[in-house]
Protein backbone atom coordinates (compact mmCIF):
# COMPACT_ATOMS: atom_id res chain seq x y z
CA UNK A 1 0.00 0.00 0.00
CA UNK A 2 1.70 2.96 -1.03
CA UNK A 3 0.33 6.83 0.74
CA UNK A 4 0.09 9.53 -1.46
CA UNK A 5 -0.80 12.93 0.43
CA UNK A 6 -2.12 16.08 -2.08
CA UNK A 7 -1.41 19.22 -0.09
CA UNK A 8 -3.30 21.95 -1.30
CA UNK A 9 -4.19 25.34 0.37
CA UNK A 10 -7.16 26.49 -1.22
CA UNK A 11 -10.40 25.15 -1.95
CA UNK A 12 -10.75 25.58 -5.68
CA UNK A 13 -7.86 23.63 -6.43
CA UNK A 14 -9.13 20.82 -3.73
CA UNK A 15 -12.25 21.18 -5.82
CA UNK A 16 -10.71 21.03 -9.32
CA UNK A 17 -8.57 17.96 -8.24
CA UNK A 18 -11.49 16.00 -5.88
CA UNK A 19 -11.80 13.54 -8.79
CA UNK A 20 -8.23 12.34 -9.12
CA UNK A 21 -8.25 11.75 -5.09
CA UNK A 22 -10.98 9.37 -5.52
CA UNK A 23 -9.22 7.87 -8.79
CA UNK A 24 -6.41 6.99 -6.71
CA UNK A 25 -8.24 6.15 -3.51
CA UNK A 26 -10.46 3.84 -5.62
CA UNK A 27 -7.19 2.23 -6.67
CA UNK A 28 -6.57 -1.19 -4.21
CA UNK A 29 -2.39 0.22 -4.25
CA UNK A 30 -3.46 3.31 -2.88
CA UNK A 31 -4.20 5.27 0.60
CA UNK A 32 -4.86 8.83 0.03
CA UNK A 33 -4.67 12.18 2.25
CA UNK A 34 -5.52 15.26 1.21
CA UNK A 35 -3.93 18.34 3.45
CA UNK A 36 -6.06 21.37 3.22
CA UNK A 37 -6.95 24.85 4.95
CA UNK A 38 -8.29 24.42 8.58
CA UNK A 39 -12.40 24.62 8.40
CA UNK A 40 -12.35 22.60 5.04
CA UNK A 41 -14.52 20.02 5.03
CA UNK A 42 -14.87 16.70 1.75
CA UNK A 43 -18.04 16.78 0.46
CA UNK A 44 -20.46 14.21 1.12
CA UNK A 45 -19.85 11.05 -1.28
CA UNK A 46 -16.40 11.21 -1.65
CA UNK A 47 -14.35 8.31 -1.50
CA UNK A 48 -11.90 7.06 1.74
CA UNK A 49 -10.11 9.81 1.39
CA UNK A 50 -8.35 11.06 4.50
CA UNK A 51 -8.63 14.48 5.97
CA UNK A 52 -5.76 16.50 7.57
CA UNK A 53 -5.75 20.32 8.02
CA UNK A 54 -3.25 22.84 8.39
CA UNK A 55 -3.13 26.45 8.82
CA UNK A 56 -2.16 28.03 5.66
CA UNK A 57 -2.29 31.42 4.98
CA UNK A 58 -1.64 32.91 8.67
CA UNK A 59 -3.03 36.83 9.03
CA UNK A 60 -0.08 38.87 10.04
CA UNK A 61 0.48 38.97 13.79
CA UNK A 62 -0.45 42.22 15.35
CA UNK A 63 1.99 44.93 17.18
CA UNK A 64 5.00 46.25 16.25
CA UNK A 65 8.86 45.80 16.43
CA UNK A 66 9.80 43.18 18.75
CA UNK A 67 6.30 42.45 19.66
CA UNK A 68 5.54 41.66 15.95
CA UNK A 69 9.00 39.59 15.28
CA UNK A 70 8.03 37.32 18.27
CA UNK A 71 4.65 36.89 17.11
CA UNK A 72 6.54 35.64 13.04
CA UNK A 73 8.16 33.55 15.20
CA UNK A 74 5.25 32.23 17.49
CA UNK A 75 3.35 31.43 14.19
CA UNK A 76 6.66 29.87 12.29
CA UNK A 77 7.42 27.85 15.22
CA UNK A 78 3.71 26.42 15.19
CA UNK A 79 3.40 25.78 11.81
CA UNK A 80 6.53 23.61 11.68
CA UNK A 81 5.00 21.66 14.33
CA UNK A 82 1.88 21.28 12.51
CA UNK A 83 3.81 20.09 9.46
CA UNK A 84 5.98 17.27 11.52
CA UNK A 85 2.16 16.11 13.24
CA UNK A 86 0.90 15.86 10.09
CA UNK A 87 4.13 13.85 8.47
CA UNK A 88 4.14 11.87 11.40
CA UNK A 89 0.01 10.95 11.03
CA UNK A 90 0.53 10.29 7.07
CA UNK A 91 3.96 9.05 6.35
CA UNK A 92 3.37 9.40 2.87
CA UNK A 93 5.70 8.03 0.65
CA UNK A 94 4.47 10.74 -2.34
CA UNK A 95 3.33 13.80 -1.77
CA UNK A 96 1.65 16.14 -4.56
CA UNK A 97 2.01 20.04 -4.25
CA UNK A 98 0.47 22.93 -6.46
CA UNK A 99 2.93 24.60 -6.81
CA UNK A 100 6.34 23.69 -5.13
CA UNK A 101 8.08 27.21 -4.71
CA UNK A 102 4.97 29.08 -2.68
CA UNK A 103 5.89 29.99 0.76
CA UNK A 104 2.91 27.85 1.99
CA UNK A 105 4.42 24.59 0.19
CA UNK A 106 8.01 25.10 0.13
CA UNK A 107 8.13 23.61 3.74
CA UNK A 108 6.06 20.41 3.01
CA UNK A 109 7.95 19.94 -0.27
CA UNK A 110 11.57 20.30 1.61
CA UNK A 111 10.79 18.33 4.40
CA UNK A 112 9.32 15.69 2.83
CA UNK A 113 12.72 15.13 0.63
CA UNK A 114 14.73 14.84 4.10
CA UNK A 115 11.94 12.08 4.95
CA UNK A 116 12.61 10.29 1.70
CA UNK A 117 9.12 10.98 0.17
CA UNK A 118 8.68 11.79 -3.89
CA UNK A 119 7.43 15.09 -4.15
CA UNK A 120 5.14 15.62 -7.04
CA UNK A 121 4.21 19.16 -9.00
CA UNK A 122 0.71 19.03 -10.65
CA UNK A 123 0.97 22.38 -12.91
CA UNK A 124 -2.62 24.14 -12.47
CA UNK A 125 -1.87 27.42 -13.94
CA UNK A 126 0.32 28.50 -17.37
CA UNK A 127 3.99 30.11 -17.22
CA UNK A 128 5.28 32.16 -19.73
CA UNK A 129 8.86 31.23 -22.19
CA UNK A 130 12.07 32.76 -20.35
CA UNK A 131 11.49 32.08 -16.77
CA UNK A 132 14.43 33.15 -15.45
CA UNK A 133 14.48 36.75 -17.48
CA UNK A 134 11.26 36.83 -15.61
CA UNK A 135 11.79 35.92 -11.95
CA UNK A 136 15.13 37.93 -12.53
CA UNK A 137 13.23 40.80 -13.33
CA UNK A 138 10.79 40.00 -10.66
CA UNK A 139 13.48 40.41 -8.08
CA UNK A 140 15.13 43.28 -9.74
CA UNK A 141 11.57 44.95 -9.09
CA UNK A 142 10.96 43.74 -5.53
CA UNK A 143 14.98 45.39 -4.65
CA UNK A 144 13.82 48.48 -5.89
CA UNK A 145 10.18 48.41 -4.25
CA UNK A 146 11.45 47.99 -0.48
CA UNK A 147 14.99 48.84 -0.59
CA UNK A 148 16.31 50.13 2.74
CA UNK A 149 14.59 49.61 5.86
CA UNK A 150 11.66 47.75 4.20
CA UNK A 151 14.24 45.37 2.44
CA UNK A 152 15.80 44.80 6.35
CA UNK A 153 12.06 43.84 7.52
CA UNK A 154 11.83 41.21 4.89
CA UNK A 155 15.01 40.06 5.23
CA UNK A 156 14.38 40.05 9.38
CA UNK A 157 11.39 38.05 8.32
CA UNK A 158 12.91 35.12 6.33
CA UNK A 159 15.94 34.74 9.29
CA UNK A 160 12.88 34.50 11.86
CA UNK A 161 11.28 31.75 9.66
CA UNK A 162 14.69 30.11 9.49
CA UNK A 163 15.41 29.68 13.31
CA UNK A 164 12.05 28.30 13.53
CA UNK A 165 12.65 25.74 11.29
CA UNK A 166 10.70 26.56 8.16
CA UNK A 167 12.65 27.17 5.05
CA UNK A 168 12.35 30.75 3.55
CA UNK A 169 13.48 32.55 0.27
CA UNK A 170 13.96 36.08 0.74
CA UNK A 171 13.82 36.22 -3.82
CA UNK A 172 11.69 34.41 -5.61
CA UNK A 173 13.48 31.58 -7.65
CA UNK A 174 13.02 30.52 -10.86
CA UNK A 175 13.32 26.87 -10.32
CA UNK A 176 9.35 26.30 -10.77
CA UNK A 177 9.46 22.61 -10.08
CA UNK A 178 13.05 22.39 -9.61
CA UNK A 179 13.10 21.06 -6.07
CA UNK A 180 10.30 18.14 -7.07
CA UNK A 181 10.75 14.62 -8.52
CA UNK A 182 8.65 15.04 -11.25
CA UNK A 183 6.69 17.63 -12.74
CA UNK A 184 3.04 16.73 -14.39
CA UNK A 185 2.78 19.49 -17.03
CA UNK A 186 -0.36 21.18 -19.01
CA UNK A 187 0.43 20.40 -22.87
CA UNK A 188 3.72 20.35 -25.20
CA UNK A 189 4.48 23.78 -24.98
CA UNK A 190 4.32 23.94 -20.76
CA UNK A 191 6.93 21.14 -21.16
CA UNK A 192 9.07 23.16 -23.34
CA UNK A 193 8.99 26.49 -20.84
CA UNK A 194 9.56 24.41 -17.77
CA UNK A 195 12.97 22.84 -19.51
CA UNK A 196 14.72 25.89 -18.24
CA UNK A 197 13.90 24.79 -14.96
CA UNK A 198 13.60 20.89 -14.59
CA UNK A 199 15.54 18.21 -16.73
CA UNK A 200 13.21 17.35 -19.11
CA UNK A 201 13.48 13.60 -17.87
CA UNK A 202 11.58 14.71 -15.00
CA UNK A 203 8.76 16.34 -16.80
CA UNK A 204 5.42 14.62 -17.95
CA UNK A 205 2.60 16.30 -20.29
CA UNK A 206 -0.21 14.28 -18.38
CA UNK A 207 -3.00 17.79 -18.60
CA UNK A 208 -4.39 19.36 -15.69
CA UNK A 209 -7.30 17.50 -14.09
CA UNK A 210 -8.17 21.26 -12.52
CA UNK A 211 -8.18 22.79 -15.90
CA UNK A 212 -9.98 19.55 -17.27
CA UNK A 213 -12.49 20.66 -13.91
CA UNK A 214 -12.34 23.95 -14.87
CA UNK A 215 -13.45 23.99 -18.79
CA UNK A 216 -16.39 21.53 -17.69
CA UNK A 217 -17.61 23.96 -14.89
CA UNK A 218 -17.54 26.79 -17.23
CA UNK A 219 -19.20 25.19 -20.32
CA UNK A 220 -22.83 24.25 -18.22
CA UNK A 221 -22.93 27.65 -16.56
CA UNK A 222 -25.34 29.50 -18.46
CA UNK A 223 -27.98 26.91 -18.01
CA UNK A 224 -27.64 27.20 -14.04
CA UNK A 225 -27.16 30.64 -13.67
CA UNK A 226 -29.18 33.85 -15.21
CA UNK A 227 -27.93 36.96 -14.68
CA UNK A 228 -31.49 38.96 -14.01
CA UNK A 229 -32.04 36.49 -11.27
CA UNK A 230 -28.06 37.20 -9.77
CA UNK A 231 -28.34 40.91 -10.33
CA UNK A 232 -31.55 41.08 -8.23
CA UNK A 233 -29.76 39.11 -5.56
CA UNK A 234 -26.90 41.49 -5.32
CA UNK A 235 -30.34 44.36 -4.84
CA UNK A 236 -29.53 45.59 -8.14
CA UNK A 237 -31.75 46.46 -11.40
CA UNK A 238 -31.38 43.64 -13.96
CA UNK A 239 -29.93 45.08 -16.19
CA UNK A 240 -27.02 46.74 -14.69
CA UNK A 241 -23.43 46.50 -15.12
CA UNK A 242 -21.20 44.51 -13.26
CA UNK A 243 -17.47 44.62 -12.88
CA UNK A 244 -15.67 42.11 -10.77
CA UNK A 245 -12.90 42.99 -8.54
CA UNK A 246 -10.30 40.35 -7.51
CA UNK A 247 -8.65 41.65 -4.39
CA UNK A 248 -5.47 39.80 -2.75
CA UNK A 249 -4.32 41.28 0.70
CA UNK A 250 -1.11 43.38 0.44
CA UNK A 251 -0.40 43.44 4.19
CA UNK A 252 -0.32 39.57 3.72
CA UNK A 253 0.86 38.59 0.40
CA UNK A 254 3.43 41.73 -0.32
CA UNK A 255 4.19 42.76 3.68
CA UNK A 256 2.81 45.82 3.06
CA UNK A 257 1.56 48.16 5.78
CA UNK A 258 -2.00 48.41 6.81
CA UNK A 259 -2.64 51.73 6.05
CA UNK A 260 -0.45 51.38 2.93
CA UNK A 261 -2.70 49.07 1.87
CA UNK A 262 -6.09 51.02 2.72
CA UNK A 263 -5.28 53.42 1.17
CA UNK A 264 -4.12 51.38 -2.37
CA UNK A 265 -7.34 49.74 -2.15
CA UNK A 266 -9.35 52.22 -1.75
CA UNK A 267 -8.02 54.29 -4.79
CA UNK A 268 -8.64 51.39 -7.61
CA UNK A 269 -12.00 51.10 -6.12
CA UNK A 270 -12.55 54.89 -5.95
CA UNK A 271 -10.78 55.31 -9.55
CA UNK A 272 -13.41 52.48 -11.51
CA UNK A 273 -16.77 53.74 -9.05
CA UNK A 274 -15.92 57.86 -10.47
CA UNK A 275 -15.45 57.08 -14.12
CA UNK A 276 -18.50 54.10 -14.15
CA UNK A 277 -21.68 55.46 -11.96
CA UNK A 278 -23.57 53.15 -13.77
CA UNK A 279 -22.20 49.86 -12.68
CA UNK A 280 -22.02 47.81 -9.82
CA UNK A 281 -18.14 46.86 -8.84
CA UNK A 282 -18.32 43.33 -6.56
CA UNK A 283 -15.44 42.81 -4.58
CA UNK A 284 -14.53 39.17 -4.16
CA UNK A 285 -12.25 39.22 -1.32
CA UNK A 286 -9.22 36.38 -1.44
CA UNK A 287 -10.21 33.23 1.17
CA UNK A 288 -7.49 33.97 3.54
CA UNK A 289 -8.23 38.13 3.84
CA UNK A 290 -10.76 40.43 5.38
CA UNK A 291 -12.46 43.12 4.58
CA UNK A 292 -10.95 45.66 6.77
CA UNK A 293 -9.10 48.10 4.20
CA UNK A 294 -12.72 48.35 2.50
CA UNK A 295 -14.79 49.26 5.09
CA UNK A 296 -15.17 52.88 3.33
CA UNK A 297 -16.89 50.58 0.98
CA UNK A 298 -19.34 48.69 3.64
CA UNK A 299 -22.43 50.51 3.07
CA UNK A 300 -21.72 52.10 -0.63
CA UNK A 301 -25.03 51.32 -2.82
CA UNK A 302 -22.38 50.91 -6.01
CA UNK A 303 -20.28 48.18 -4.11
CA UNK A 304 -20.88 44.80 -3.20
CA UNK A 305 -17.93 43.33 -0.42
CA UNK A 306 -18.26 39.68 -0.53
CA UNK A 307 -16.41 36.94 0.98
CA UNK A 308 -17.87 33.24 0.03
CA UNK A 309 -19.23 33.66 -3.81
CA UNK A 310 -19.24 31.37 -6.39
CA UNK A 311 -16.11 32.64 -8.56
CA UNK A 312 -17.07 31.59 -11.85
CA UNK A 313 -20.69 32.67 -12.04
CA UNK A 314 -19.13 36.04 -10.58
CA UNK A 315 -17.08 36.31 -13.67
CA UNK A 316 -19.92 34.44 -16.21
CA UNK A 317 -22.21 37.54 -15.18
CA UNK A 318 -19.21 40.67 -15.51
CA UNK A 319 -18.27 42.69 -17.80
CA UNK A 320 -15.08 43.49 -17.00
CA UNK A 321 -12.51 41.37 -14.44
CA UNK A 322 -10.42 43.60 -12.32
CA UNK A 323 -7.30 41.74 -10.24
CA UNK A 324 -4.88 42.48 -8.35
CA UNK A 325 -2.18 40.88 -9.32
CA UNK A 326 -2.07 37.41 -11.17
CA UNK A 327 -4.90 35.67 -9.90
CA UNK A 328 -6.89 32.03 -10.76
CA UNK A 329 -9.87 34.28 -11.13
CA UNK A 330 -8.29 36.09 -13.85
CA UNK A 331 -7.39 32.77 -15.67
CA UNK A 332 -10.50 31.82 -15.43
CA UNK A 333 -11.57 34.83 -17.02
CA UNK A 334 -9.37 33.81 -20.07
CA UNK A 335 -11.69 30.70 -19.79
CA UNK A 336 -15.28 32.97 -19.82
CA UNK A 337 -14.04 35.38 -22.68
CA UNK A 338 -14.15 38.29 -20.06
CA UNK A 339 -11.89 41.16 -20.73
CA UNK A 340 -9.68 42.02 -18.00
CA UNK A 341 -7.87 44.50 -16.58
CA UNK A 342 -4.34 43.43 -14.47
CA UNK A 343 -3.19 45.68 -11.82
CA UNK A 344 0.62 44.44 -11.39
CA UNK A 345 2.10 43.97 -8.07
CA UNK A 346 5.30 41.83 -8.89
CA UNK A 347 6.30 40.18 -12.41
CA UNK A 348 3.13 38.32 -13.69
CA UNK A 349 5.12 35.28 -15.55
CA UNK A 350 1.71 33.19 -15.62
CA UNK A 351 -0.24 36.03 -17.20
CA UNK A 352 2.67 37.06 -20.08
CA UNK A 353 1.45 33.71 -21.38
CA UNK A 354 -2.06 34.48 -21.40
CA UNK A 355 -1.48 37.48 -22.71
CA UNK A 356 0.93 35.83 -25.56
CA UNK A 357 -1.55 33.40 -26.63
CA UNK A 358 -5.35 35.63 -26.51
CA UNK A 359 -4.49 39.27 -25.66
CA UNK A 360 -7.05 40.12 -23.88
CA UNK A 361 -5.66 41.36 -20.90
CA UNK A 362 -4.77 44.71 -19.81
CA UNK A 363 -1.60 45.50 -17.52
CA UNK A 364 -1.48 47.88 -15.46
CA UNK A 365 1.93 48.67 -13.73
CA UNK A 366 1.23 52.04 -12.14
CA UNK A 367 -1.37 53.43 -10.98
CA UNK A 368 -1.50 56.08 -13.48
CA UNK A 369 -1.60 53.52 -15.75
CA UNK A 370 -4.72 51.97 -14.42
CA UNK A 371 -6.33 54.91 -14.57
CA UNK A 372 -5.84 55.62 -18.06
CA UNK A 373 -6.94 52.01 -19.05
CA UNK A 374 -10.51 53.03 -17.24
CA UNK A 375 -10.72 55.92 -18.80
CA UNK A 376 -10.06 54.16 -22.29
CA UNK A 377 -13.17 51.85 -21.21
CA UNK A 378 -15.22 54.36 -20.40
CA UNK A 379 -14.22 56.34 -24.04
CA UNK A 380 -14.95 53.57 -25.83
CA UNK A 381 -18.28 53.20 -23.88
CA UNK A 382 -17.78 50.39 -21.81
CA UNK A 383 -20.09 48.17 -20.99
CA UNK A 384 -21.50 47.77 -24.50
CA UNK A 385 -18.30 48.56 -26.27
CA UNK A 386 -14.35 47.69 -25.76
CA UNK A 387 -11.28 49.04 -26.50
CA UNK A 388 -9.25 47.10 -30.03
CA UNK A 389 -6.76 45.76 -27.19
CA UNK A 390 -9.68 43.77 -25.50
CA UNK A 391 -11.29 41.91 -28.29
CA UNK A 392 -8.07 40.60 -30.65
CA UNK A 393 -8.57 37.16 -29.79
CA UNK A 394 -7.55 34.35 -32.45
CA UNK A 395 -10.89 32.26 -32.25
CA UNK A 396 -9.15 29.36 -33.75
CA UNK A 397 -6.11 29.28 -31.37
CA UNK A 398 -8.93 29.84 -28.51
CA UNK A 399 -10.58 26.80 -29.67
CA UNK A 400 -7.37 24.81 -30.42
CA UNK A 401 -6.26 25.37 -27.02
CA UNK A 402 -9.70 24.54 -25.58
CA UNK A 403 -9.64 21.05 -27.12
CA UNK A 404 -6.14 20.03 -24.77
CA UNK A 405 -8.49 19.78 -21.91
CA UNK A 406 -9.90 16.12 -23.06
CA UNK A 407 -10.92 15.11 -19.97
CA UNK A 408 -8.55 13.03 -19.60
CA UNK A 409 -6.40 14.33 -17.09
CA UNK A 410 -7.80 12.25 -14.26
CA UNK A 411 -6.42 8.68 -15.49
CA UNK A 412 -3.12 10.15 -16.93
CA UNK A 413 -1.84 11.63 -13.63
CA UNK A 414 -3.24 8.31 -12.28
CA UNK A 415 -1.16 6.68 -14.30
CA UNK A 416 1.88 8.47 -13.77
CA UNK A 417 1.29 8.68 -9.93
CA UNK A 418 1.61 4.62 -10.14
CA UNK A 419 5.21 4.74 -11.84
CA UNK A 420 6.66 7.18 -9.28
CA UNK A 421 5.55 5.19 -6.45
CA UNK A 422 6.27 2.14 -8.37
CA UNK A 423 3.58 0.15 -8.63
């Protein structure tokens, strides 16, 4: 009996990926774990699949100075605990991450290679040619961002996470999948990006049962979901204009003040609500943040704050996708056909290959910038009309790449999972 454990920290990749779990627990060579965020729970019907939970995605502590350091270290100290209970519990002998270089699985993927275990990347989301110009870039950017005293807090950061055990990068690397056994790829031309990264005897173009998930979720929307009937939810006339905005905490994800990021937020909110008094903007908050640096926002009649939402009938019913930062939402956009409009926080590697392959995205790298791309919209009379850079989209390529996601994702990964573990 061999134990494979999936460890994945948010609920739409559990989701996209609940299939091949059962796959393999249905398999007689097989025990399967799934590590995922503390409160999840497997839906009813779902195979013997094991449950473990961890906390990713950890608010900031509060305080300041040495109050705050001791509290990095409280939380780094716990979570390394939490992540020898749960090797300890599993003792998997393969464990399969999405992705490997995150600072929520770098830990599981590095200890589990001291333990002996495979370690396993299932791609879920596309990276553009050149990935070390990129990530080199990247960290030219994030230098130049929070040089000085900023630059020492990060740094003070990482060393914290270090004495308590957890590994740390203080710059991103470009090794996506470097640090794994294998790496289960999206198509042909995934394989020949991640080269520059992983010996391409490592690398297997097996699909992505979440993008297989993914395509199938999107194409029997409309018949579940009409959007008078989700407009009049949201206490809006039927026939108004929705734009979706895709937030991702700063404080959390880019160690960014509070009131840095209060005030950030509430600008490209501010900036689309002036130029678009017609519309309604929803703001889907990211699972692991609150709402605090849009409270301006609570009570607006032109804003919707909203925490648990179904993503993809979000998007299905928008005109326009707003995130910040690369986001899944905004690849699933790419899936829906909506246009979208980027606001850049660090290098967005994934998104240079969306943008390669359909251009429909907007990038916005200032925010000067964003504000010129609304005003654009609203010249070109946004919602019922788009700018030239939002609708140059090859239909044939759109449909060519459409067709990679067969469906059969599930029993190649399957597959593939059975010759690492070597059964």
């Amino acid at each position: 009996m061999k134990r494979v454990a999936f460890v994945l920290p948010r609920v739409d990749w559990i989701e996209g990926n609940l299939g091949l779990m059962q796959t393999l627990a249905a398999d007689s060579d097989f025990e399967v774990t799934l590590v995922a965020p503390r409160g999840y729970s497997l839906p009813s019907g779902i195979g013997p699949v094991h449950l473990e939970r961890y906390s990713f995605y950890l608010a900031p502590p509060a305080g300041r100075g040495v109050a705050r350091a001791a509290g990095w270290f409280t939380h780094a100290w716990g979570r390394r605990r939490e992540i020898d209970a749960v090797f300890a519990r599993t003792r998997p002998h393969c464990i399969v991450v999405i992705p490997d270089i995150s600072r929520e699985l770098l830990p599981f993927v590095r200890i589990a290679r001291r333990r002996g275990a495979r370690v396993v990347l299932l791609q879920s989301g596309f990276l553009a040619p050149g990935l070390r110009r990129h990530i080199r870039g990247e960290n030219r950017r994030l230098l130049r961002a929070r040089w000085g005293a900023a630059f020492l807090r990060l740094l003070s950061l990482r060393v914290i996470f270090l004495f308590a055990g957890m590994p740390a990068r203080v710059l991103k690397s470009f090794r996506v999948g470097g640090s794994c056994d294998y790496v289960f790829v999206i198509n042909d031309f995934q394989r020949h990006v991640l080269r520059e990264a992983v010996p391409d005897e490592r690398i297997r173009v097996t699909g992505a049962p979440f993008l297989d998930h993914l395509h199938a979720t999107i194409a029997g929307l409309p018949a579940r979901s009409q959007g008078a009937a989700f407009r009049t939810a949201l206490g809006r006339a039927p026939d108004t204009p929705i734009a979706a905005y895709f937030s991702r905490s700063l404080e959390q994800f880019y160690h960014v003040e509070a009131a840095s990021e209060k005030e950030a937020q509430e600008f490209f909110v501010g900036a689309f609500l002036e130029r678009f008094p017609q519309a309604l903007l929803v703001v889907k908050l990211h699972p692991v943040e609150g709402d605090k640096a849009f409270r301006r926002f609570a009570v607006h009649p032109r804003v919707r704050i909203v925490k648990q939402m179904d993503v993809h009938e979000l998007i299905h019913h928008s005109a326009l996708v707003i995130s910040l930062g690369g986001s899944t939402p905004a690849l699933h956009s790419v899936f829906h056909g909506r246009p979208r409009v980027i606001i850049e926080r660090v290098g967005e590697i994934a998104l240079d290959y969306q943008r390669q392959l359909f251009d429909v995205s907007a990038l916005a790298a200032s925010r000067a910038e964003y504000v010129a791309l609304l005003d654009e919209l609203r010249a070109a009379g946004w919602p019922a009309a788009l700018p030239q850079r939002y609708s140059v989209i090859d239909a044939e390529k759109f449909r060519s790449f459409l067709d990679e996601f067969d469906g059969g994702a599930t029993p190649r990964v399957h597959a593939e999972v059975r010759r690492v573990v070597g059964v």
